[in-house]
Protein backbone atom coordinates (compact mmCIF):
# COMPACT_ATOMS: atom_id res chain seq x y z
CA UNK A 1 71.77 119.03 -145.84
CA UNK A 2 74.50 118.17 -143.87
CA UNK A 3 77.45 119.73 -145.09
CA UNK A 4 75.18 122.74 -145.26
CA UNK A 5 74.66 122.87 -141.39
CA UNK A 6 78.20 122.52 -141.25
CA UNK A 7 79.21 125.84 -142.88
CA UNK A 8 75.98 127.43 -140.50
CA UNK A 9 78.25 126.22 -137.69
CA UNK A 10 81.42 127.46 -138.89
CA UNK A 11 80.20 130.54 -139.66
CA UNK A 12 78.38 131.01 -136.99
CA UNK A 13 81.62 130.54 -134.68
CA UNK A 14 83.15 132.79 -137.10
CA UNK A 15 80.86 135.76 -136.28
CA UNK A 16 80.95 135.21 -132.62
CA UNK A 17 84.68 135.45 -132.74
CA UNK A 18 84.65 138.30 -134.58
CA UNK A 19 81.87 139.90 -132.56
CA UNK A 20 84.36 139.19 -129.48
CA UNK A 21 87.49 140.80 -130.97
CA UNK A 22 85.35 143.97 -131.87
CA UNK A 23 86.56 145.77 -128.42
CA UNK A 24 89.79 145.28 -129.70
CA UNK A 25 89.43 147.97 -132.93
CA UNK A 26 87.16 150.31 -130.82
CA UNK A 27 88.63 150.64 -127.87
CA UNK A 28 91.98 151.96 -125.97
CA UNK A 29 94.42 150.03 -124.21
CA UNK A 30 93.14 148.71 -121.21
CA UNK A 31 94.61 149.78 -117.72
CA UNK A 32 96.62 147.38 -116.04
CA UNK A 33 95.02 144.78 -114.27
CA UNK A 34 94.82 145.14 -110.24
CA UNK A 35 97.35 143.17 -107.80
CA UNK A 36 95.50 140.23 -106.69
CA UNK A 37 93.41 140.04 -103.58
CA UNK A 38 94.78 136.85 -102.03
CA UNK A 39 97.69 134.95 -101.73
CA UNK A 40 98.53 132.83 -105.04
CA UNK A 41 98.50 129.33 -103.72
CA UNK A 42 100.25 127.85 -107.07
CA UNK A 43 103.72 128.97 -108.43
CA UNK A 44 102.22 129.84 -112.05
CA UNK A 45 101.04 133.51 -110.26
CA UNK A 46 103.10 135.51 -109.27
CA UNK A 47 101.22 137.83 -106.23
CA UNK A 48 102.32 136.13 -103.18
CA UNK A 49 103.53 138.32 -100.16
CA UNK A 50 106.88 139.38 -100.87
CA UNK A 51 107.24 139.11 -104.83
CA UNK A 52 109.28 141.00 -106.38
CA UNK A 53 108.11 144.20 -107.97
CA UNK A 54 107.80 143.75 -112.34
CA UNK A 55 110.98 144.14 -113.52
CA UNK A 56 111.36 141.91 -116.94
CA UNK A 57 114.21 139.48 -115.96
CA UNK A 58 115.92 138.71 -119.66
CA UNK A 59 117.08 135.13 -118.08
CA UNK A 60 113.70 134.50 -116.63
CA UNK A 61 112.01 135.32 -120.09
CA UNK A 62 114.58 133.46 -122.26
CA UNK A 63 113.39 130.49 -119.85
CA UNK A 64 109.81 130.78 -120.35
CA UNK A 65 110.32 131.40 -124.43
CA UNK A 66 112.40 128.16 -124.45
CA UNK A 67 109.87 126.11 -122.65
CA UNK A 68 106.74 127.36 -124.85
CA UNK A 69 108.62 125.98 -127.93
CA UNK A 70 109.27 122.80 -125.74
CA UNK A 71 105.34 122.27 -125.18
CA UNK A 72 104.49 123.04 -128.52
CA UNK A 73 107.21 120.43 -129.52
CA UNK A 74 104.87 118.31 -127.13
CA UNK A 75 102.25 118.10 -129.69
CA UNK A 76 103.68 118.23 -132.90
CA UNK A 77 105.27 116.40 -133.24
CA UNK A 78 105.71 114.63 -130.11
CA UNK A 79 101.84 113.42 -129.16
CA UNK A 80 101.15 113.22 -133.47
CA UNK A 81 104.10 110.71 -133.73
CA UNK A 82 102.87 108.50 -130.27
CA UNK A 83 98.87 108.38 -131.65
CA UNK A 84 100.32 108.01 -135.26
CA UNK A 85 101.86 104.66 -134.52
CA UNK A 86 99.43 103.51 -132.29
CA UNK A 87 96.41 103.43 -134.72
CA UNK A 88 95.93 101.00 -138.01
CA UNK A 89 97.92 102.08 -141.18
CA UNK A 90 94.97 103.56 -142.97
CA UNK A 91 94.46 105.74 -140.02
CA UNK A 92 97.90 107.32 -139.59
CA UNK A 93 98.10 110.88 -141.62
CA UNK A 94 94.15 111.14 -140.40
CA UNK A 95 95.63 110.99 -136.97
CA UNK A 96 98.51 113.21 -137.32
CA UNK A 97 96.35 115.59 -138.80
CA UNK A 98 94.24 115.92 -135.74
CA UNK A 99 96.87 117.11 -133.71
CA UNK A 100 98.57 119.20 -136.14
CA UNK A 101 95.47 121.04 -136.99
CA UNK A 102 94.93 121.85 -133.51
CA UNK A 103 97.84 123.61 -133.45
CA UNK A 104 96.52 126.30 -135.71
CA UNK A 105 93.17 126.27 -134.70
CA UNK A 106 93.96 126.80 -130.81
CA UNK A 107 96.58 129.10 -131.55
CA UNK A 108 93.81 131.27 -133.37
CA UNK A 109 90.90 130.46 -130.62
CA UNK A 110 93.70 131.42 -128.12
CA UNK A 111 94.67 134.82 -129.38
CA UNK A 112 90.79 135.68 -130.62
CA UNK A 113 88.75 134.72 -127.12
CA UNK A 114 90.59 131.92 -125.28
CA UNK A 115 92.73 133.77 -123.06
CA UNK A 116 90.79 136.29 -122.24
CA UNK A 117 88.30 133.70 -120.93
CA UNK A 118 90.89 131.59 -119.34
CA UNK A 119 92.94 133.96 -117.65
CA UNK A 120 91.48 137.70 -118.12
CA UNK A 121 89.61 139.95 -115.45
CA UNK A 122 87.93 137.09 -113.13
CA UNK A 123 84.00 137.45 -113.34
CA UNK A 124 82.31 135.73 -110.50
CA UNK A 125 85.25 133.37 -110.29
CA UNK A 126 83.92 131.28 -112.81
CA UNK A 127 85.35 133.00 -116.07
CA UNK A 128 87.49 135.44 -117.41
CA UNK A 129 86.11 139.00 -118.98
CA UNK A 130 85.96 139.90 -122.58
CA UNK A 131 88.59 142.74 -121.81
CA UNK A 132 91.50 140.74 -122.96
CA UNK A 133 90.20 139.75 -126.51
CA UNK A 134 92.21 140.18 -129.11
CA UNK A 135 95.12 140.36 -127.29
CA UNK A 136 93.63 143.42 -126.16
CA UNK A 137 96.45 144.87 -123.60
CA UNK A 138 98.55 141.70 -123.32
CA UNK A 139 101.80 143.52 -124.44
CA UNK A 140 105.44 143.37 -123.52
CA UNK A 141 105.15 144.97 -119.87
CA UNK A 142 104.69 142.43 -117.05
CA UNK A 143 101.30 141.56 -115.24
CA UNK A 144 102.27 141.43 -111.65
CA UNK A 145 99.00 139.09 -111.24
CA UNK A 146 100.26 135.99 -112.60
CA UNK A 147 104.59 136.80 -114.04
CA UNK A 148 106.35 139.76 -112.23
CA UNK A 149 109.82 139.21 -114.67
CA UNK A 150 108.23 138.00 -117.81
CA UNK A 151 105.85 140.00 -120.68
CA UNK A 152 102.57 139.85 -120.40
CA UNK A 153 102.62 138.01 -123.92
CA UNK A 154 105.34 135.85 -122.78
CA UNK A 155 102.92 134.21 -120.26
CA UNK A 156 99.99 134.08 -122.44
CA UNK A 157 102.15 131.87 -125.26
CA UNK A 158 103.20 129.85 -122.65
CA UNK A 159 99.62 129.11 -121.58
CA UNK A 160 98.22 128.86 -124.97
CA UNK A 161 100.43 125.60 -125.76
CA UNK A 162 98.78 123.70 -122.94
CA UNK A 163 95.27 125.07 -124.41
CA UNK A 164 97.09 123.63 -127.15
CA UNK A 165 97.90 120.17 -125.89
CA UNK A 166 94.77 119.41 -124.13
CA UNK A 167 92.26 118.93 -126.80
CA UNK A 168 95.21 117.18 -129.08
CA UNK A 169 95.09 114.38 -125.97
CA UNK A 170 91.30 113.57 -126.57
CA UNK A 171 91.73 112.61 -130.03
CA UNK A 172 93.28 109.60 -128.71
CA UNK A 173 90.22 107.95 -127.54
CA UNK A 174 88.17 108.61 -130.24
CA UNK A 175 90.81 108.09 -133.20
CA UNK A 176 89.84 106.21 -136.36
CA UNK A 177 86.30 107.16 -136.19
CA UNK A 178 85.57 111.06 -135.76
CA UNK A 179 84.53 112.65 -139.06
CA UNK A 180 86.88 115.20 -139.69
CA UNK A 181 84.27 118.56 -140.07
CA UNK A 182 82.98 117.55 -136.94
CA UNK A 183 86.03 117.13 -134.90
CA UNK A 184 87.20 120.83 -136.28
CA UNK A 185 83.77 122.19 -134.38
CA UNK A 186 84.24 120.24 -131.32
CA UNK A 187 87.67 121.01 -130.33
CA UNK A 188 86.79 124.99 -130.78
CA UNK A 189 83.49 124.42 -128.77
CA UNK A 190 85.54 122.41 -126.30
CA UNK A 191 87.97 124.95 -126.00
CA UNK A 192 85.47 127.36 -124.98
CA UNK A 193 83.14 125.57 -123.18
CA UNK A 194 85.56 123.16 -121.10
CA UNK A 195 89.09 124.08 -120.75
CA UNK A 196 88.79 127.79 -120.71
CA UNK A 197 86.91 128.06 -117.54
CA UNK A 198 88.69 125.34 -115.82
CA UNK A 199 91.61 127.06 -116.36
CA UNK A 200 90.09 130.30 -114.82
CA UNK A 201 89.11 128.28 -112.39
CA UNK A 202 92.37 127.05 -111.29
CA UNK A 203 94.93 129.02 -112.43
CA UNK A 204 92.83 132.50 -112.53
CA UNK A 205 93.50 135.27 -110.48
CA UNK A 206 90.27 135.39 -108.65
CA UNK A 207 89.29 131.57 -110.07
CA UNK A 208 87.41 129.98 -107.01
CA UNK A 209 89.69 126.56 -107.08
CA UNK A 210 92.73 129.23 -107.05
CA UNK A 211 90.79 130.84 -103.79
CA UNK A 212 90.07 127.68 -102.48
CA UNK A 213 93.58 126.45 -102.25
CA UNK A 214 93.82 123.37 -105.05
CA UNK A 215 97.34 122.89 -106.22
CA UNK A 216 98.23 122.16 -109.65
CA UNK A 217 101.48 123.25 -110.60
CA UNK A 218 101.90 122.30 -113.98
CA UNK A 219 97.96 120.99 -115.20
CA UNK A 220 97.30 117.85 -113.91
CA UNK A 221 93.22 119.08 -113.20
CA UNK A 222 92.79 121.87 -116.01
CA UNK A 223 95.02 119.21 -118.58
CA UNK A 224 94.84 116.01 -117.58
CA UNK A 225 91.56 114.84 -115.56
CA UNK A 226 89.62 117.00 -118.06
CA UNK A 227 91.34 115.09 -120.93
CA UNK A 228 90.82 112.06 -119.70
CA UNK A 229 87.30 112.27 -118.33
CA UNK A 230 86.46 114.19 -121.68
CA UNK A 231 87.63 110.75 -123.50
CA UNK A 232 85.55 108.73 -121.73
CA UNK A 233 82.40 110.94 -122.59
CA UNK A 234 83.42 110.83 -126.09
CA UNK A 235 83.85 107.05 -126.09
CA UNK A 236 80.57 106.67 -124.82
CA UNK A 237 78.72 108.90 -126.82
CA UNK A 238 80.60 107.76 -130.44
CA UNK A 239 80.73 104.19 -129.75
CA UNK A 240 83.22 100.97 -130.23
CA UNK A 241 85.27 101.19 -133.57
CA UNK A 242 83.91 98.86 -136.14
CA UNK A 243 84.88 95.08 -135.37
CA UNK A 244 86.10 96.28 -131.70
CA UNK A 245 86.14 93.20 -130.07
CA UNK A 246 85.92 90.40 -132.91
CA UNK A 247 89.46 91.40 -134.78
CA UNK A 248 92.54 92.38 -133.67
CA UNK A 249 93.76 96.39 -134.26
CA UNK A 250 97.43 96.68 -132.98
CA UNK A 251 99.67 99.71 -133.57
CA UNK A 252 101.02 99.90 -137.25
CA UNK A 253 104.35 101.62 -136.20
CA UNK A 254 105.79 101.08 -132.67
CA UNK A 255 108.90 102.77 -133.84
CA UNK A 256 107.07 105.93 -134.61
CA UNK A 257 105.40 105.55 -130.93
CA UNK A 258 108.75 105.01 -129.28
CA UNK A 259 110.23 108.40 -131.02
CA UNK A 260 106.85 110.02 -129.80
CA UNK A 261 106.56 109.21 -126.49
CA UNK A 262 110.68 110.25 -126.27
CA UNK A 263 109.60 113.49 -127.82
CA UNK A 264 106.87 113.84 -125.25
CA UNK A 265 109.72 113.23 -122.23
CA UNK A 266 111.39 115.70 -123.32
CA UNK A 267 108.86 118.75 -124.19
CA UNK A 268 107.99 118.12 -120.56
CA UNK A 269 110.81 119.21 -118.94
CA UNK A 270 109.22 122.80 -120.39
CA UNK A 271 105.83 121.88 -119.40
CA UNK A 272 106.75 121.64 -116.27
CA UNK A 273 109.62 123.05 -115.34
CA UNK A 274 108.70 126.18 -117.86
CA UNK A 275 105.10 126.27 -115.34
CA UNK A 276 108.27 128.15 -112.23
CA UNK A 277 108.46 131.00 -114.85
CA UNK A 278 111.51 131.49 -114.17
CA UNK A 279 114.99 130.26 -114.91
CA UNK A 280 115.25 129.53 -110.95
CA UNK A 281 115.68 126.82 -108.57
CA UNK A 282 112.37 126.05 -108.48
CA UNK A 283 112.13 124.97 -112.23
CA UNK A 284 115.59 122.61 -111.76
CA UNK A 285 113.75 121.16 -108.93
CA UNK A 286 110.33 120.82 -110.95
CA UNK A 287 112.76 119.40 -113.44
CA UNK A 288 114.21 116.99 -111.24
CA UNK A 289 110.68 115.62 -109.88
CA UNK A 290 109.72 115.29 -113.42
CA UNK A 291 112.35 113.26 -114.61
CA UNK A 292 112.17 110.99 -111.42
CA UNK A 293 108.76 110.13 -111.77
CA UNK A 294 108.97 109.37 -115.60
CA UNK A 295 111.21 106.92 -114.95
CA UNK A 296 109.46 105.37 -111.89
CA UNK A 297 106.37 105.06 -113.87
CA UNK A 298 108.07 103.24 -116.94
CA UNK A 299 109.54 101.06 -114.77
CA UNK A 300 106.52 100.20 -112.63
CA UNK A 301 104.52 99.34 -116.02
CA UNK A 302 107.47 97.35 -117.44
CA UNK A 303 107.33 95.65 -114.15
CA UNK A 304 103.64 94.97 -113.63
CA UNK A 305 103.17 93.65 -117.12
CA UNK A 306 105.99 91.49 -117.39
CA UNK A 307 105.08 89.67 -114.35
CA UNK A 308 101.04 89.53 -115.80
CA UNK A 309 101.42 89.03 -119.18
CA UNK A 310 104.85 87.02 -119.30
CA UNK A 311 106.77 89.81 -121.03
CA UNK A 312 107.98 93.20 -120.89
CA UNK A 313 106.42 95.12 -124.06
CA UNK A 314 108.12 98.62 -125.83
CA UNK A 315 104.42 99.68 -126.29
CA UNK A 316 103.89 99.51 -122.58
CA UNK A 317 107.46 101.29 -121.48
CA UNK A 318 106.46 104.00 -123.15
CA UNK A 319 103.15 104.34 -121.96
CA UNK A 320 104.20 104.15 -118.68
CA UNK A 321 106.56 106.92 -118.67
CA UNK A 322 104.23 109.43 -119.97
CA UNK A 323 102.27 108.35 -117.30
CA UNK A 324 104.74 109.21 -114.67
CA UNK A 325 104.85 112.60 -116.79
CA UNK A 326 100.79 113.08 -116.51
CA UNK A 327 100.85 112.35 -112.51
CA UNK A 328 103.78 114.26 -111.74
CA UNK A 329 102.71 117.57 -113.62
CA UNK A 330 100.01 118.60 -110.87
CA UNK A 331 102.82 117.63 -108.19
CA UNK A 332 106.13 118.68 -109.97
CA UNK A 333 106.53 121.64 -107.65
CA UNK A 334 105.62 120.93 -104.62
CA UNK A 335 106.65 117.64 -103.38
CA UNK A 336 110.10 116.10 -102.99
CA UNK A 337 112.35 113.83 -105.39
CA UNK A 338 111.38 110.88 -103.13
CA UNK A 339 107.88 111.54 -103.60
CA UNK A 340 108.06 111.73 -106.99
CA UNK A 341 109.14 108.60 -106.83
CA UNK A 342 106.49 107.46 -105.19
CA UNK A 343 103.96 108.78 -107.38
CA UNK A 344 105.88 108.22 -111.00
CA UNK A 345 105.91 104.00 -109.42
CA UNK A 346 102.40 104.00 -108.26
CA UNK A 347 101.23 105.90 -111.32
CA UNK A 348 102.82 102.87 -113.61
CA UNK A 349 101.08 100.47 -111.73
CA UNK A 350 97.36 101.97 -111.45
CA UNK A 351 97.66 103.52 -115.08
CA UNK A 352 98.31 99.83 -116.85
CA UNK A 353 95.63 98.35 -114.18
CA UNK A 354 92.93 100.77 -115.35
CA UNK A 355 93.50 100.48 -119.27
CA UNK A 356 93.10 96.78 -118.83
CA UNK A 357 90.06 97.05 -117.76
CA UNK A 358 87.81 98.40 -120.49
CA UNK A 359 87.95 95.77 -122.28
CA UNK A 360 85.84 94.42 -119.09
CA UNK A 361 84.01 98.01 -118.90
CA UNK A 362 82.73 97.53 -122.58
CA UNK A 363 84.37 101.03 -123.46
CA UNK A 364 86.47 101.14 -126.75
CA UNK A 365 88.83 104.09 -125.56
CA UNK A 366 91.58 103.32 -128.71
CA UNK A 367 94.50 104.88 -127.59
CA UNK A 368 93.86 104.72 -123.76
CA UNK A 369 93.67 108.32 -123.05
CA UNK A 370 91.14 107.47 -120.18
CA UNK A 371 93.27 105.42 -118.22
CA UNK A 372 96.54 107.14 -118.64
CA UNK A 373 95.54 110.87 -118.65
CA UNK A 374 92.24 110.51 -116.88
CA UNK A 375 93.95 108.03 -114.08
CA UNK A 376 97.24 109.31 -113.77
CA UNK A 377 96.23 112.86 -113.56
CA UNK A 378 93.30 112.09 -110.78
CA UNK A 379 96.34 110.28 -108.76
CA UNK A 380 98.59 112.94 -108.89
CA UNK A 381 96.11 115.39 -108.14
CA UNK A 382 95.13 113.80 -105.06
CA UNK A 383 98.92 112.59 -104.45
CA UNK A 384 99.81 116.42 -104.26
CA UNK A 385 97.50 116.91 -101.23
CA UNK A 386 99.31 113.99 -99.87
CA UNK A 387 103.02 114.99 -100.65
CA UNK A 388 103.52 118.65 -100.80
CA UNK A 389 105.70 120.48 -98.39
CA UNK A 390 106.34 124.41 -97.92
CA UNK A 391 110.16 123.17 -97.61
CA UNK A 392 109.97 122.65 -101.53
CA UNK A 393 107.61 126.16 -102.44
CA UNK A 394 106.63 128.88 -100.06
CA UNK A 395 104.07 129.54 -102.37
CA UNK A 396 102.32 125.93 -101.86
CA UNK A 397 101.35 124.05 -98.86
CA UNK A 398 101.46 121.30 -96.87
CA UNK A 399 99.92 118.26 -97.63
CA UNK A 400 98.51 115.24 -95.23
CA UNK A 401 101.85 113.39 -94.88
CA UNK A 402 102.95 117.55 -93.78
CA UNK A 403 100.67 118.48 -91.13
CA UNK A 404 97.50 118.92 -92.83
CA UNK A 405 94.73 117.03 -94.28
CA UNK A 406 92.57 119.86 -95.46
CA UNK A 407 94.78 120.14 -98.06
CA UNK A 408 94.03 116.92 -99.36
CA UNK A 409 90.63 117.69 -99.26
CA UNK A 410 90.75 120.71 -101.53
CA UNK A 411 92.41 118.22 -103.93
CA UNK A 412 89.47 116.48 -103.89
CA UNK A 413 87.10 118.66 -104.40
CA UNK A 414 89.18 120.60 -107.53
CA UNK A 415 89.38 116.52 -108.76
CA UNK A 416 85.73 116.22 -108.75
CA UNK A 417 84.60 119.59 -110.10
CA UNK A 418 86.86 119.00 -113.11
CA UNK A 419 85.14 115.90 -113.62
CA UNK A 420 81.91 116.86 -113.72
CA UNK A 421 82.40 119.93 -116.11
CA UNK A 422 84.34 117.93 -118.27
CA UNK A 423 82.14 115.03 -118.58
CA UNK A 424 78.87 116.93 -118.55
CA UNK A 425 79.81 119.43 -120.87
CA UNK A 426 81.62 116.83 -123.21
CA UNK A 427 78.48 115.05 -123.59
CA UNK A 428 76.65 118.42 -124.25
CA UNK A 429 78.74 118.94 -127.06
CA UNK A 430 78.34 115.99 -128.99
CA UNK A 431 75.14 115.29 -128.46
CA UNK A 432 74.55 118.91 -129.84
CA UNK A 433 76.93 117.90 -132.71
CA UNK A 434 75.47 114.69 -133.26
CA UNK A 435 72.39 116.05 -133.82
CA UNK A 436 73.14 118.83 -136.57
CA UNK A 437 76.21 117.51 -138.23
CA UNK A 438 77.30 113.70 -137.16
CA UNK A 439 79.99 112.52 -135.21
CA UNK A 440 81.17 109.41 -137.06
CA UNK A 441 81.98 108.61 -140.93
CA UNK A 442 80.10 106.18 -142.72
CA UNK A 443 80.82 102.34 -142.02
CA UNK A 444 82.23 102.69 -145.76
CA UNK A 445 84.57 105.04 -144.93
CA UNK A 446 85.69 103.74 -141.30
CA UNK A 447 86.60 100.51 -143.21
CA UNK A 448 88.62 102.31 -145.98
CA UNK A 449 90.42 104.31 -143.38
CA UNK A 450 90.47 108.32 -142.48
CA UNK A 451 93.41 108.79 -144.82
CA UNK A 452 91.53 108.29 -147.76
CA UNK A 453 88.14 109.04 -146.68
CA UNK A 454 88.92 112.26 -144.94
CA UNK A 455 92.42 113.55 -146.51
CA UNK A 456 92.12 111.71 -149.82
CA UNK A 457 96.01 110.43 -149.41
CA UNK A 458 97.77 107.54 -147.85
CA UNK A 459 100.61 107.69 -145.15
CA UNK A 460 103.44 105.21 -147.08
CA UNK A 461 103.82 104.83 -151.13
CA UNK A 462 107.54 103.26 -150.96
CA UNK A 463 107.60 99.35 -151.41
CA UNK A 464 104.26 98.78 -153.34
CA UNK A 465 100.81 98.84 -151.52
CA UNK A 466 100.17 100.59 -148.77
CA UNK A 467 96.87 98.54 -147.99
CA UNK A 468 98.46 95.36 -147.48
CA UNK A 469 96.47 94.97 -144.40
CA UNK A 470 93.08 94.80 -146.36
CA UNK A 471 92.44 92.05 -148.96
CA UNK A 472 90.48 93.68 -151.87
CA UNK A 473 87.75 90.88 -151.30
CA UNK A 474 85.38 90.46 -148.67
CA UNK A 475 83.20 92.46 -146.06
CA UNK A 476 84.58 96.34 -147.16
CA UNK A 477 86.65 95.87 -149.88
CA UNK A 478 83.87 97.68 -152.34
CA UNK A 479 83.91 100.40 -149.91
CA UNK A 480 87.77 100.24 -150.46
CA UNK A 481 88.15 100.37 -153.49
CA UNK A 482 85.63 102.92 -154.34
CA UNK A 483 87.47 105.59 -151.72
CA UNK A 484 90.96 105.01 -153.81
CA UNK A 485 88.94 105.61 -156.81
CA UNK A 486 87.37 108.58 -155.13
CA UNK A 487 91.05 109.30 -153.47
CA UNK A 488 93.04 109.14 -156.94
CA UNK A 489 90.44 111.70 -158.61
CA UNK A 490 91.04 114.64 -156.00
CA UNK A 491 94.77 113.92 -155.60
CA UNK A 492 96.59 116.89 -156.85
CA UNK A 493 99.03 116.52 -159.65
CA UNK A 494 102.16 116.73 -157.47
């Protein structure tokens, strides 16, 4: 019954997509869209007072290709290879495969409906039209609204690897639990329902946080805050992994973690210096602030452990400097190298404070996606109102520590509206999920692992089992050993 509501589901997405993309074989071109009516307030438009006039820029477009590759390099493999070492061996390929797949299924959700929602005609400041489905007049000619020197398409790809990204990031919290048909369904209907208006909503031209004033120069609201608050709606929903609590579950592959979160640092520097769309000084600066805070934040975990816990751990250097990364991005054009500074230290310090804590919460968020992403990105949200200065970007504003607190203020409220649409519509979801199709695997299958339960194949085959971790006696080992029965029967020949 089950697996028949699932193909309702995906077929029913399937027809609303294609009823969406049906302007896009019956109609012309559309016109080009109008300038916008206000001042852009973040660097990622392009309609402030004095832009230039579109003219594509080949060095400016070069820039903004490079550093769409370097995002996408952010997920695959860069985020696949820091979950994939994080979880239990029997877990790894299932987890790789969550952020791979979203890959491809973003990339199509992106170019169907997803950008037209995100970033197309505003409608009442609260989503984009249906004019830009399809890819319905995003061509090679600039759109003065948001990139004066880049294409149109050029722009959108750019944007569609942090629609990318964002979902990939929640799969931390939930990982080595989510049944895989169900996690398919949820990170399209989170796509639509979550990140796609927050994005209007921020980075829109017309989006009422972009009219308000918020800053975020590089995602730390529409990426970050609703990644992390998203994870701890899922966490609470799903529930604890089986034996949470009662037996230990470290990281099978800290190596593999390392080379991630390295791969991460690096795809950044596109992330956010790629979000100055330009090859300009503004994205060397955003690159310098990026790189700063990174390696505050390591060293402020590496520092806050070692004098809690006794010693300095690789697992927790690398989590700190992706959490430098996560509270600069909001921040990275706005505010000085000193600040940065600031914010990458502080951001070490709160980000291993709050992911020690759910243990005392009672929340099992696996990979921590809550306390980095959710945490670090809330901090440097409200650290841009704090820090910015018009002496970095004309196009910004000045923050508390600048002249004025308002600013910090509309911080707050962009922090707060992002967490309410991303927990309440997170919890929408699944509950909506859980109802017609399930949200976890069996307890049989959790025990034998997503690799075999899900994929039907195991992650290592070199130097005899690869299940050395799980004695085949005692609590499980039936289930085991019927899912690599199960597993060798569907295993292709090769």
């Amino acid at each position: 019954m089950r697996t028949s509501r699932v193909f309702l589901l995906i077929l029913l997405m399937a027809v609303l997509g294609l009823c969406a993309a049906g302007p896009v074989f019956a109609q012309a071109p559309a016109a080009a869209p109008p300038a916008p009516a206000a001042a852009a307030a973040a660097p990622t438009t392009a309609g402030a007072p004095g832009a230039p006039a579109p003219k594509i820029d080949t060095g400016d477009t070069a820039w903004v290709l490079m550093s769409s590759a370097l995002v996408l390099l952010m997920t695959a493999p860069g985020l696949a290879l820091f979950y994939g070492g994080m979880v239990r061996q029997k877990n790894a390929l299932g987890t790789l495969m969550q952020s791979f797949i979203i890959l491809a299924l973003i990339s199509v959700q992106w170019v169907l409906w997803g950008y037209s929602l995100a970033i197309g005609p505003d409608k009442g400041g609260n989503i984009g039209g249906l004019e830009w489905v399809g890819l319905r007049g995003v061509g090679a000619e600039p759109n003065p609204a948001y990139a004066a020197t880049i294409p149109h398409q050029a722009f959108m790809l750019f944007q569609m690897m942090f629609a990318v990204i964002t979902p990939a990031l929640i799969t931390g919290a939930f990982a080595e639990r989510k049944k895989f048909s169900t996690f398919i369904v949820f990170v399209l209907a989170w796509a639509t329902l979550v990140y796609d208006p927050l994005a209007h909503w921020v980075w829109g031209d017309g989006g009422w946080l972009h009219k308000l004033g918020a800053l975020d120069f590089a995602g730390g609201t529409v990426v970050h805050i609703s990644s992390g608050v998203s994870a701890l709606a899922a966490v609470l929903v799903i529930g604890k992994r089986k034996g949470y609590g009662q037996q230990p579950m470290p990281p099978h592959n800290l190596p593999l973690t390392v080379m991630g979160a390295s791969l991460l640092w690096f795809g950044w520097f596109g992330f956010n210096a790629g979000s100055a769309l330009g090859a300009n000084g503004l994205a060397a600066h955003a690159f310098t602030t990026t790189n700063t805070a990174a390696a505050a934040a390591a060293l402020g975990w590496m520092l806050t452990e070692w004098s809690s816990r006794g010693k300095p751990t690789v697992l927790g250097a690398a989590s700190g400097a992706v959490a430098g990364l996560v509270a600069i991005t909001p921040a990275a054009g706005f505010v000085t190298p000193m600040a940065a500074l600031v914010i990458g230290g502080l951001a070490g310090v709160l980000c291993y404070t709050a992911c020690n804590l759910k243990t005392k919460l009672g929340y099992d968020d696996s990979l921590d996606v809550v306390g980095v992403h959710g945490v670090g990105g809330t901090w440097g949200a409200l650290a841009t109102g704090i820090f910015a200065t018009k002496t970095v970007n004309d196009a910004g504003a000045n923050g508390l520590l600048y002249g004025d607190p308002g600013q910090l203020w509309k911080q707050v409220v962009a922090v707060g509206a992002t967490l309410v649409l991303g927990f309440v519509m997170t919890v929408v979801i699944l509950k909506v999920l859980d109802a017609v199709m399930g949200l976890r695997v069996s307890e049989d299958d959790e025990m034998a692992g997503l690799d075999l339960s899900q994929h039907s194949e195991t992650a290592y085959a070199l130097g005899g089992s690869s299940y050395g971790e799980y004695g085949m006696s005692g609590p499980g080992s039936g289930a085991f050993a019927e899912a690599m029965k199960a597993a060798q029967a569907k295993r292709p020949a090769h």
